[in-house]
Protein backbone atom coordinates (compact mmCIF):
# COMPACT_ATOMS: atom_id res chain seq x y z
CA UNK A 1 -10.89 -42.49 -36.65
CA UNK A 2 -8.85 -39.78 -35.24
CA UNK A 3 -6.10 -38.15 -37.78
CA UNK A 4 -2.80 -36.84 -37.66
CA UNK A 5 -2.39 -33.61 -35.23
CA UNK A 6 0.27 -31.73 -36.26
CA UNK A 7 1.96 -29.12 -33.97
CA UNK A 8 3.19 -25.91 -34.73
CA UNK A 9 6.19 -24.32 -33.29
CA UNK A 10 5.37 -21.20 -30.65
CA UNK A 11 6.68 -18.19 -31.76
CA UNK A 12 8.43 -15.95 -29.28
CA UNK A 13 6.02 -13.37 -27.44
CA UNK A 14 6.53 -10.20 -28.41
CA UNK A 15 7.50 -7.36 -25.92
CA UNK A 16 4.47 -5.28 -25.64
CA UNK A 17 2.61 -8.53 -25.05
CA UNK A 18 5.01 -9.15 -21.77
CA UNK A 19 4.38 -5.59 -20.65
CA UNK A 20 0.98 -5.68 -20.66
CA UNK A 21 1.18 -8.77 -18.82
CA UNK A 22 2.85 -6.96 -16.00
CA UNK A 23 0.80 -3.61 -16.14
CA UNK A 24 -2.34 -4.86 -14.02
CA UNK A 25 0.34 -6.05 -11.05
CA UNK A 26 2.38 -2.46 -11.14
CA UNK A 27 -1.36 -0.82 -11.36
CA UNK A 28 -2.53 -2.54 -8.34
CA UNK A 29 0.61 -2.24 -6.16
CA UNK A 30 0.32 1.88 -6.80
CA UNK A 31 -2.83 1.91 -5.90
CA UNK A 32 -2.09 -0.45 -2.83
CA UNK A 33 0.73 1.96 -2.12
CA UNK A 34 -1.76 5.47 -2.40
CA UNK A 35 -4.70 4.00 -0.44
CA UNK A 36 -2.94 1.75 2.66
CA UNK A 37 0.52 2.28 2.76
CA UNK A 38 0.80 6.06 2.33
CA UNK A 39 -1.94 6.83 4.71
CA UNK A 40 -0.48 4.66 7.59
CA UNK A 41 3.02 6.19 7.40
CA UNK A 42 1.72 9.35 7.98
CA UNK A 43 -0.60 8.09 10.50
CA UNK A 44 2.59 6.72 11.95
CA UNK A 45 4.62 9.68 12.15
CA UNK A 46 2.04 12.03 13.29
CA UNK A 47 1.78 9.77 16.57
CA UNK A 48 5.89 9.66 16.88
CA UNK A 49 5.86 13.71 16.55
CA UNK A 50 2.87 13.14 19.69
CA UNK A 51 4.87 11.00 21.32
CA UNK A 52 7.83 13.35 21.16
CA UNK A 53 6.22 16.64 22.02
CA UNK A 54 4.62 14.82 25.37
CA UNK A 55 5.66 16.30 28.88
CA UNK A 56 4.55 16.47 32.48
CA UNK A 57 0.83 17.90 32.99
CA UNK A 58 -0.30 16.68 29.72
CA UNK A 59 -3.59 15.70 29.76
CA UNK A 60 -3.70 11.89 27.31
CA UNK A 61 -5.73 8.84 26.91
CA UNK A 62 -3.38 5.33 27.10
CA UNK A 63 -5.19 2.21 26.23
CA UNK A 64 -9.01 3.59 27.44
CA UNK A 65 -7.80 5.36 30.41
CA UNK A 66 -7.83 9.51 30.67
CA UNK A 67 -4.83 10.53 33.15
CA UNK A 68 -2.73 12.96 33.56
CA UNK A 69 1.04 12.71 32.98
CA UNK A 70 3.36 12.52 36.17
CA UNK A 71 6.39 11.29 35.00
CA UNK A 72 8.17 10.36 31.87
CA UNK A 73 10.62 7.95 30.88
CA UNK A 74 12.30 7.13 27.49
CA UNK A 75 10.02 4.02 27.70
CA UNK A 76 7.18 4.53 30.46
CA UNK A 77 4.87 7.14 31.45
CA UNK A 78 3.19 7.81 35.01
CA UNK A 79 -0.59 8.56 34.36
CA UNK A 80 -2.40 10.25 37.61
CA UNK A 81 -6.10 8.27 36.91
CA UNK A 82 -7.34 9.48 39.90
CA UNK A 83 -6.33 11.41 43.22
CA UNK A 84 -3.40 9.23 44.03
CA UNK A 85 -3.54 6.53 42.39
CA UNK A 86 -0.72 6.41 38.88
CA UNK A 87 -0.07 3.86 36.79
CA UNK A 88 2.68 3.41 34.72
CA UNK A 89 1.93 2.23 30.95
CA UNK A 90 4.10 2.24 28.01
CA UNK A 91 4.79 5.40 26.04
CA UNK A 92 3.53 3.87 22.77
CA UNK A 93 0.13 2.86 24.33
CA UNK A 94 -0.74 6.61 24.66
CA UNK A 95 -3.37 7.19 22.01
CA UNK A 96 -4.42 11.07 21.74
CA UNK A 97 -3.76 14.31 23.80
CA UNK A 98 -6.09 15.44 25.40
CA UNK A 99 -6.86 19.36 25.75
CA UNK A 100 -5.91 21.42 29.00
CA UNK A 101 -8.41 21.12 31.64
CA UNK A 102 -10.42 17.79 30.42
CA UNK A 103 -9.64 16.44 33.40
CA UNK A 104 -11.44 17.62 36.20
């Protein structure tokens, strides 16, 4: 009922073949790179060079909360929230600076 199969040897693939194998991977990691990675480095850096330029009297918002800076540390920052009453949050968790005279 069922005949003789007979198996043929596999030639080797060729080199273009391998290539093109490889091509859709390298395409999707540069566009990976261009549309996430790129944009969040900069992202990144922009709120170091923030971080950096920050100094007493700025006006920022940390976490939600609008105060005014007090006193900075390499680490901490004292945020006036209200008419004496500052709290102390982490330099990192300061999101965007504010314009002079937000706060009123």
């Amino acid at each position: 009922m069922i005949g003789t199969a007979y198996a043929q040897a596999a030639g080797a693939p060729a080199q273009g073949d391998t290539l093109m194998g490889l091509l859709p991977i390298i395409l999707m990691f540069v566009i990976l790179y261009f549309l996430m990675i790129r944009p969040q480095m900069k992202k990144a850096k922009e709120h170091k060079s923030m971080l950096d330029a920050l100094q007493k009297g700025d006006e920022v918002v940390a976490v939600g909360i609008v105060g005014r800076i007090t006193k900075l540390d390499d680490n901490y920052v004292s945020l006036e929230v209200a008419d004496n009453v500052v709290i102390q949050v982490q330099k990192q968790a300061v999101n965007q600076l504010l314009p002079k005279g937000t706060i009123k």
